[in-house]
Protein backbone atom coordinates (compact mmCIF):
# COMPACT_ATOMS: atom_id res chain seq x y z
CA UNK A 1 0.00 0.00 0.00
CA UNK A 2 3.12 2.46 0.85
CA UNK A 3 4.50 1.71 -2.64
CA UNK A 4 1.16 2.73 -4.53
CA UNK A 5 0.82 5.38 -2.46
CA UNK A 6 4.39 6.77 -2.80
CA UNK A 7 4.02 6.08 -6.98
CA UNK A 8 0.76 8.04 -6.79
CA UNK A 9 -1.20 5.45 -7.65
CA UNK A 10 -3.59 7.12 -5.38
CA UNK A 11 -3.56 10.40 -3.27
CA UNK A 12 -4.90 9.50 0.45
CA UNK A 13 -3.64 6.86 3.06
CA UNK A 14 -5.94 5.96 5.99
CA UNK A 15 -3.73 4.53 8.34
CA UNK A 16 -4.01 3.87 12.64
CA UNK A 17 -1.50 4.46 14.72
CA UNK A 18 0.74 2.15 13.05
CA UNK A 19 1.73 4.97 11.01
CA UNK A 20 3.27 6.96 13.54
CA UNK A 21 6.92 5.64 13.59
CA UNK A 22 8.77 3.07 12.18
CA UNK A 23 7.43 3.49 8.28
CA UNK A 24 8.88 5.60 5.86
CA UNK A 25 6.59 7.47 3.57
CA UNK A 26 8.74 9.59 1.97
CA UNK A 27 6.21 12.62 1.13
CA UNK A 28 2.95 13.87 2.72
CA UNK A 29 1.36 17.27 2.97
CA UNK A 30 -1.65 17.07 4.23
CA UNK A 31 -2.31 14.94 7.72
CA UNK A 32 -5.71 14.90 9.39
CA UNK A 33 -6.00 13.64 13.32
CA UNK A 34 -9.22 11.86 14.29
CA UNK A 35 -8.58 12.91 17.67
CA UNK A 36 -6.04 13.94 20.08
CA UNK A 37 -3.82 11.74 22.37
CA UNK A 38 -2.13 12.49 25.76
CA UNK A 39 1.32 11.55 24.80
CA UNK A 40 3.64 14.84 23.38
CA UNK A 41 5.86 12.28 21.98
CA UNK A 42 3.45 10.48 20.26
CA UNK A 43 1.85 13.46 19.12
CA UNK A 44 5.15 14.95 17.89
CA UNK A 45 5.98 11.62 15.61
CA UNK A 46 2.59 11.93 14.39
CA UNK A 47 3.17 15.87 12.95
CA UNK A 48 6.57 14.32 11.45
CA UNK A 49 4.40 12.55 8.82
CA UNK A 50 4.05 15.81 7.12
CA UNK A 51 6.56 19.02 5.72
CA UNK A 52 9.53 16.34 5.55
CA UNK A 53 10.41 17.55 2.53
CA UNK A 54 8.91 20.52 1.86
CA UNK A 55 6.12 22.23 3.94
CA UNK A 56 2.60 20.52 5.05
CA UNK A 57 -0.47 21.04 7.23
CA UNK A 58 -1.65 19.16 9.94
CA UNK A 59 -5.14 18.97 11.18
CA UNK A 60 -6.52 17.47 14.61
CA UNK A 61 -10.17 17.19 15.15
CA UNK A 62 -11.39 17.89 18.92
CA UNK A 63 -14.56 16.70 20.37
CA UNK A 64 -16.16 19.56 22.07
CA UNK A 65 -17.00 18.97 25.96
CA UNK A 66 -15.01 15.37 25.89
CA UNK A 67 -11.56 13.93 27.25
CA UNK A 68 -10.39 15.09 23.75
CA UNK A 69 -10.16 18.54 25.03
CA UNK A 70 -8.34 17.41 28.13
CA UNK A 71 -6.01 15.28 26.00
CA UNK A 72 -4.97 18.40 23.31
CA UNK A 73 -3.94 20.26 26.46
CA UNK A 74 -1.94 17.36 27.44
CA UNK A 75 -0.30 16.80 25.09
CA UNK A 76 -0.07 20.55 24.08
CA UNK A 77 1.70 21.58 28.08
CA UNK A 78 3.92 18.80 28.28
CA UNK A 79 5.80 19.72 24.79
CA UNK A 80 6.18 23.15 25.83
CA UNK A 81 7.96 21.75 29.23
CA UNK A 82 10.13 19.21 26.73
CA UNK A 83 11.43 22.52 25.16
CA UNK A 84 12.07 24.61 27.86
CA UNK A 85 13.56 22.01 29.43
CA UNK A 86 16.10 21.89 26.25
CA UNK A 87 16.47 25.15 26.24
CA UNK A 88 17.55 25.11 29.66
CA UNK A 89 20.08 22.61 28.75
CA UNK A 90 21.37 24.47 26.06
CA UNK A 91 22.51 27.15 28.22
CA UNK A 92 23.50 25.65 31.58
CA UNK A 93 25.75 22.49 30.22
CA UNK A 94 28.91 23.32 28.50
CA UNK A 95 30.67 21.22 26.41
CA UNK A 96 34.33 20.67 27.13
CA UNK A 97 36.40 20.53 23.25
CA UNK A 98 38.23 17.82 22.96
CA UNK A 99 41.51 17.30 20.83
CA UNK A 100 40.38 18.37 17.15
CA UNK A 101 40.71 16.15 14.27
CA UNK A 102 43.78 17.07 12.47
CA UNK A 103 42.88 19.66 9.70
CA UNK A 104 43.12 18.09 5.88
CA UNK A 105 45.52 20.84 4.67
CA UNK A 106 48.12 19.87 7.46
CA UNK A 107 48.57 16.48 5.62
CA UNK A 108 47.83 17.02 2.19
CA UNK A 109 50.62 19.31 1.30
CA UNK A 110 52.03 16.25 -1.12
CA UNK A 111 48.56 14.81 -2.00
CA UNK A 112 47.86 15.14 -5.80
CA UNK A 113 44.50 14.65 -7.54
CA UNK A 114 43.97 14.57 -11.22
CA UNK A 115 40.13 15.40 -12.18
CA UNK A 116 38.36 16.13 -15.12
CA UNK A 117 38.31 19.12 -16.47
CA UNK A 118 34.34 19.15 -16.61
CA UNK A 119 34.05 19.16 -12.89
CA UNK A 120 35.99 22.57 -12.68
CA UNK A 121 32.82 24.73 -11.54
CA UNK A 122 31.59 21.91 -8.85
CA UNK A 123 32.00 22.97 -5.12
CA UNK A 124 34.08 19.22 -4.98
CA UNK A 125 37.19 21.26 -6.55
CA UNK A 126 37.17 24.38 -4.87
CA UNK A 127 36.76 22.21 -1.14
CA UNK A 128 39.60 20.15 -2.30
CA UNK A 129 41.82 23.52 -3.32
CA UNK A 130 40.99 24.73 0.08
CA UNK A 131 42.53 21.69 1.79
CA UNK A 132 45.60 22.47 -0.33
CA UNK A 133 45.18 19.27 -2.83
CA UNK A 134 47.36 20.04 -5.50
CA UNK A 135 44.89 19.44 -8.17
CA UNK A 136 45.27 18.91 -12.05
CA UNK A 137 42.80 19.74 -14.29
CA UNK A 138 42.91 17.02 -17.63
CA UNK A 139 40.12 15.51 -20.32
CA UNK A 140 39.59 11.98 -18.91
CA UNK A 141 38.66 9.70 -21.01
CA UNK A 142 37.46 7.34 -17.59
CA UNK A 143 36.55 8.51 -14.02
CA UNK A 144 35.59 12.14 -12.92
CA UNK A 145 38.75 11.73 -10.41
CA UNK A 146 41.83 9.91 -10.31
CA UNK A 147 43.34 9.15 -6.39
CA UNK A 148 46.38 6.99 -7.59
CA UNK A 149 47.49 4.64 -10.13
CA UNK A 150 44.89 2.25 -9.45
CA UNK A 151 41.85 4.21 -7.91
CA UNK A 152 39.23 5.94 -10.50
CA UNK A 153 36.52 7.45 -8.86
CA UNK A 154 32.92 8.40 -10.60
CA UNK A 155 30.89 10.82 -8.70
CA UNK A 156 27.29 11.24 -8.95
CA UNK A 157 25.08 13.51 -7.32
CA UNK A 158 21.20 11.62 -6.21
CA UNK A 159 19.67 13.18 -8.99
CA UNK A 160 22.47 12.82 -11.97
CA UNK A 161 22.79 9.15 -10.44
CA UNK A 162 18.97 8.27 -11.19
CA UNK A 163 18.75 10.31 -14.46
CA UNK A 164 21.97 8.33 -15.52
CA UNK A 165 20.47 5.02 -15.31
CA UNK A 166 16.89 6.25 -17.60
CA UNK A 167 19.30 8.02 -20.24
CA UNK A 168 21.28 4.17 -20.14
CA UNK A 169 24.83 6.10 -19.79
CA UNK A 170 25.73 4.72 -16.22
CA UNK A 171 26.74 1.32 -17.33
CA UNK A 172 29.08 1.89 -19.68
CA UNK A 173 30.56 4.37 -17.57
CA UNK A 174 30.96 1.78 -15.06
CA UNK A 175 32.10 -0.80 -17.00
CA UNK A 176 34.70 1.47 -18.59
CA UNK A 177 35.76 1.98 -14.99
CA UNK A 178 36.33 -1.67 -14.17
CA UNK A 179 38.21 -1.82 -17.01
CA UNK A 180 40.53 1.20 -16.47
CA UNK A 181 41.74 0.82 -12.86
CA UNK A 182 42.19 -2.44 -10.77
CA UNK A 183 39.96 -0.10 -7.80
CA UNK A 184 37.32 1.54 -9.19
CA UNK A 185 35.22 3.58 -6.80
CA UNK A 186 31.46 4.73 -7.31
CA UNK A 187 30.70 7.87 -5.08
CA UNK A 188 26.82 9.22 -4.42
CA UNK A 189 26.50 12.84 -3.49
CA UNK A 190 23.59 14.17 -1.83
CA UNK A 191 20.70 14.08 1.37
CA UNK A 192 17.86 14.01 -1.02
CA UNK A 193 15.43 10.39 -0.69
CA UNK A 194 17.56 8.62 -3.98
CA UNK A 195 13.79 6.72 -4.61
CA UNK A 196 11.93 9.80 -4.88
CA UNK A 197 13.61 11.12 -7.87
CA UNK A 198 12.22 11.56 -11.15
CA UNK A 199 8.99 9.30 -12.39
CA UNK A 200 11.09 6.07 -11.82
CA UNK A 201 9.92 2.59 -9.76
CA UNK A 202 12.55 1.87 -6.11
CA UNK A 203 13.04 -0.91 -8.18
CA UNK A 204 15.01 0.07 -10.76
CA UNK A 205 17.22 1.80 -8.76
CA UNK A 206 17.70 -0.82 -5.88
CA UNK A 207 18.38 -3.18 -9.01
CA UNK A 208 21.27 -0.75 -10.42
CA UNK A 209 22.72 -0.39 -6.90
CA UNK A 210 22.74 -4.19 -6.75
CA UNK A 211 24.24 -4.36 -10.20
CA UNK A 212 26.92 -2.18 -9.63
CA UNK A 213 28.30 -4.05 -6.00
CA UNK A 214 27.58 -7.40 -7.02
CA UNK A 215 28.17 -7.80 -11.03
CA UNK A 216 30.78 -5.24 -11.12
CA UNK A 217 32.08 -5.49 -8.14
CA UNK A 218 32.27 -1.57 -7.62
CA UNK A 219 32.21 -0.43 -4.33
CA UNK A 220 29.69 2.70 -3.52
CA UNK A 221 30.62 5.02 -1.27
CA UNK A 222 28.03 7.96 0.05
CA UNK A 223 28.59 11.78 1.06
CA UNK A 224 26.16 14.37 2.19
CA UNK A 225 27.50 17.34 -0.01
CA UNK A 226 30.66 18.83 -1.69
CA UNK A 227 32.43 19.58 1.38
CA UNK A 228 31.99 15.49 2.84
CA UNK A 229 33.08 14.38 -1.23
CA UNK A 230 36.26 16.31 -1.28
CA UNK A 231 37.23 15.21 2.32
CA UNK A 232 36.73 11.55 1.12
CA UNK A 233 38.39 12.02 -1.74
CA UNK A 234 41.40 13.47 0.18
CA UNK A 235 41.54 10.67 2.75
CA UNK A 236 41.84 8.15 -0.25
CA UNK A 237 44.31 9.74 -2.25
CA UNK A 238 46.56 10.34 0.64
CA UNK A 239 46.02 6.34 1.96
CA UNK A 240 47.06 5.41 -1.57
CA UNK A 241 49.81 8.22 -2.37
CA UNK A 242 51.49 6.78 1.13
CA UNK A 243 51.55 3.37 -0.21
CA UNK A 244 51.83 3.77 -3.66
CA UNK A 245 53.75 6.78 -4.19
CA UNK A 246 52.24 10.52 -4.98
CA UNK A 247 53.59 10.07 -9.26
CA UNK A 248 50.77 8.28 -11.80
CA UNK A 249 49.97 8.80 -15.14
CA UNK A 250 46.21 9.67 -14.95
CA UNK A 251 46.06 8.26 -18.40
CA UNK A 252 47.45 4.73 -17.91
CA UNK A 253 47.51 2.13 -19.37
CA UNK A 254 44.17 -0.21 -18.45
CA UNK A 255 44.34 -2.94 -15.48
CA UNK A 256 45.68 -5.98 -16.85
CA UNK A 257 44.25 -8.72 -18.40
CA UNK A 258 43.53 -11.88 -16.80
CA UNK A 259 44.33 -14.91 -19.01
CA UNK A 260 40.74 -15.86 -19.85
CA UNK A 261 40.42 -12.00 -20.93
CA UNK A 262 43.33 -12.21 -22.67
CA UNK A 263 42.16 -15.21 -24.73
CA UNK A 264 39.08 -13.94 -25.78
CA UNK A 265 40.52 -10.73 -26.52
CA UNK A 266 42.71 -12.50 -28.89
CA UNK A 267 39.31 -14.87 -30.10
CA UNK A 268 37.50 -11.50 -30.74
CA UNK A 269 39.86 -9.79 -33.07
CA UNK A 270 38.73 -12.27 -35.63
CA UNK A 271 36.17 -11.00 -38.33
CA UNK A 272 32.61 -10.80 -37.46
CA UNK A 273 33.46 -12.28 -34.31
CA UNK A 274 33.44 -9.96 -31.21
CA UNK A 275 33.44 -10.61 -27.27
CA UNK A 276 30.40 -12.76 -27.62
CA UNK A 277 30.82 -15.25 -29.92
CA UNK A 278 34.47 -15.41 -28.94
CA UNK A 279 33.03 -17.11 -25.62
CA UNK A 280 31.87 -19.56 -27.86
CA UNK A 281 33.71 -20.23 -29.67
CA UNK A 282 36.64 -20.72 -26.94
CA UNK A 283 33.97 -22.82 -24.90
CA UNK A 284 33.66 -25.30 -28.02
CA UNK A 285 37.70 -25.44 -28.87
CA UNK A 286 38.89 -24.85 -25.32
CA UNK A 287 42.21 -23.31 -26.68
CA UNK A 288 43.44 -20.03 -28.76
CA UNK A 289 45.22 -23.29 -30.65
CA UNK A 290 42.65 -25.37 -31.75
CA UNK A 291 40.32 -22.31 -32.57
CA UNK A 292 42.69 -21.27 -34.86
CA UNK A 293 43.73 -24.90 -36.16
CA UNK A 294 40.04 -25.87 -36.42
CA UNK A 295 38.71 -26.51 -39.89
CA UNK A 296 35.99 -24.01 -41.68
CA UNK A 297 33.21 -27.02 -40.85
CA UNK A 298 34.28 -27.22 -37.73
CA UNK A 299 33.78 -23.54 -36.98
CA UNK A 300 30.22 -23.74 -38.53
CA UNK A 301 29.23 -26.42 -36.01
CA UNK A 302 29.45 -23.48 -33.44
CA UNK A 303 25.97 -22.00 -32.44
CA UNK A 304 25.66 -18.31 -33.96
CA UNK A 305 28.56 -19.41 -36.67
CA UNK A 306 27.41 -19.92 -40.02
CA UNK A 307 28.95 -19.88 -43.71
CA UNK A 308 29.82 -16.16 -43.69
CA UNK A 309 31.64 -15.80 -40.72
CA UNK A 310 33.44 -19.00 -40.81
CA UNK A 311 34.37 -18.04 -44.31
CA UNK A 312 35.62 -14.79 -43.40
CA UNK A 313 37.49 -16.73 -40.47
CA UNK A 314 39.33 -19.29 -43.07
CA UNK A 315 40.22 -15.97 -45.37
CA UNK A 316 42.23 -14.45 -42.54
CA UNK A 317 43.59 -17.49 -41.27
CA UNK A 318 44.98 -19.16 -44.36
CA UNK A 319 45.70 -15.93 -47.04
CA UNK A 320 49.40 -15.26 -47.15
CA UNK A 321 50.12 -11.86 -45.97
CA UNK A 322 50.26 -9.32 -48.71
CA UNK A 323 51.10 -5.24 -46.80
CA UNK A 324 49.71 -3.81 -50.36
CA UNK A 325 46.45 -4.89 -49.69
C-alpha cells in the first residue's frame, strides 16, 4: 500500500497508529488527526508525517466537551515543558572541546588529484583547493577523479545518479571503470530520498545499486555534499599516495588482463566475431590453438557461426600476408 501510495497510484492513506513511527513514507502534505492523544511524543511523531520535505499542514479534530479537550492540552503543556527544558540545557551544560581532528591541509601538502576538467565549476574542486590538494585539471577519457594509479573514482550527485540510469549512460561508464583501474570507486553525493527522484519505480534503482556491487564489483561510497566528497576524496588519495607513491599517469595504461580475458581478446579480433561469440567459440575449442587450427566445418558447427563468418574466419587465417592490400 506504501508503494502505490508513494508512486501516486492514489492520493490518500488511511492509516491507525501504526503509522506513527517506524514506516517511511517519503512525502505527505496534508495529515488529518481523528482525535487527540495524551502523549507529546506520540503526538510529535505523528506531525513528522508531514513538511519532511517541503512544507505541510496538519489537522486534529477535537470533540467539544469530551476527554479530547483534556487530551490536546496534554499533550499541548507537556511539549512546551520538553522545550524549555532543552532550552535550559542548552545554556546551563557546556561542552568541554576535545583534541580536534587534524585539519586536511596539514597532511595534504604532497597529496595530488587529477580530475576532469568538466568538474571545474563543482564545489568538490574548490573544497579540495581549500585543503591544499594540489589538483590537475585534464580531459579523462574514464573517471571524474583519479586518487592513484589504481583508484578511478565516478561521482554522482542523487539526482544525476537516477537520471543516468533512464538516459542508459551509467553502465558503460561503469564498465569502462572496471576496465581502467584495478579499484574503481562509485561515489553518491547528496541528502535528497535517492527513490523519490524523477517518475522512476525503487526498483530500478535498488536493481542498479545491486548491479553495480555485485556484477561489477564496484564499491559505492556515500557523502552528504561537496564539502563530505572532497574530504573523502582526500583521505583516499593520501592512503594510496602513502603506499603507492604521490607520481601516476592519470592516463594509464588499463588494469591488466587476466588470461581468460586475454584469450578472448585474442578470439574477438577475428572478423565478425566480437566478445560474444568469442566465448563460444573458446567454450567449443577450449584453446586459442585449436580455434585457430580448427577446420571451416568445424567452426560452422558453433551455435551463432554460419557460412559467412566462418568463411571470413578461413580468409584471414589461411591468405598469405600481402602489406599492399
Amino acid at each position: 500500500m506504501l508503494e502505490q501510495f508513494t508512486n501516486s497510484e492514489f492520493n490518500v492513506l488511511v492509516a491507525t497508529s501504526v503509522a506513527e513511527e517506524g514506516i517511511d513514507i517519503p512525502m505527505v502534505n496534508f495529515v488529518v488527526f481523528y482525535e487527540p492523544i495524551p502523549s507529546a511524543i506520540r503526538q510529535i511523531q505523528r506531525r513528522g508525517r508531514t513538511g519532511r520535505q517541503e512544507k505541510g499542514k496538519m489537522f486534529m479534530l477535537v470533540t467539544k466537551g469530551t476527554r479530547d479537550e483534556a487530551y490536546k492540552w496534554s499533550a499541548f503543556h507537556k511539549e512546551k515543558r520538553m522545550k524549555s527544558t532543552l532550552a535550559s540545557l542548552k545554556h546551563s551544560i557546556k561542552l568541554h572541546e576535545i583534541k580536534r581532528e587534524r585539519p586536511l591541509d596539514q597532511f595534504t601538502e604532497k597529496i595530488k588529484i587529477f580530475a576532469d576538467h568538466r568538474e571545474k565549476g563543482t564545489g568538490v574542486i574548490k573544497d579540495l583547493v581549500d585543503f591544499g590538494v594540489d589538483i590537475d585539471l585534464q580531459q579523462l577519457n574514464v573517471a571524474d577523479y583519479v586518487l592513484s594509479s589504481r583508484v578511478g573514482v565516478e561521482c554522482k550527485t542523487i539526482p544525476d545518479f537516477v537520471d543516468s540510469i533512464i538516459d542508459g549512460r551509467l553502465l558503460q561508464q561503469l564498465k569502462d571503470l572496471k576496465n581502467s583501474f584495478q579499484r574503481p570507486i562509485l561515489m553518491i553525493e547528496g541528502s535528497e530520498d535517492i527513490y523519490s527522484q524523477r517518475n522512476i519505480h525503487p526498483n530500478a534503482i535498488r536493481g542498479m545499486l545491486a548491479t553495480v556491487a555485485v556484477s561489477y564489483g564496484i564499491p559505492i561510497l556515500y557523502t552528504k555534499n561537496s564539502k563530505d566528497t572532497a574530504q573523502l576524496l582526500a583521505v583516499i588519495a593520501k592512503r594510496e599516495q602513502e603506499e603507492l607513491g604521490r607520481d601516476f599517469n592519470p592516463h594509464a595504461d588499463k588494469k591488466p588482463m587476466t588470461l581468460k580475458e586475454s584469450q578472448e581478446y585474442l578470439v574477438s579480433a577475428l572478423p565478425m566475431v566480437g566478445p560474444n561469440l568469442s566465448k563460444e567459440l573458446l567454450k567449443q575449442f577450449n584453446t586459442v590453438r585449436n580455434v585457430m587450427h580448427a577446420s571451416e566445418d568445424e567452426h560452422k558447427n558453433v551455435e551463432k557461426i554460419g557460412d559467412k563468418i566462418a568463411q571470413k574466419i578461413k580468409e584471414v587465417l589461411d591468405s598469405d600476408y600481402n602489406k599492399e592490400k
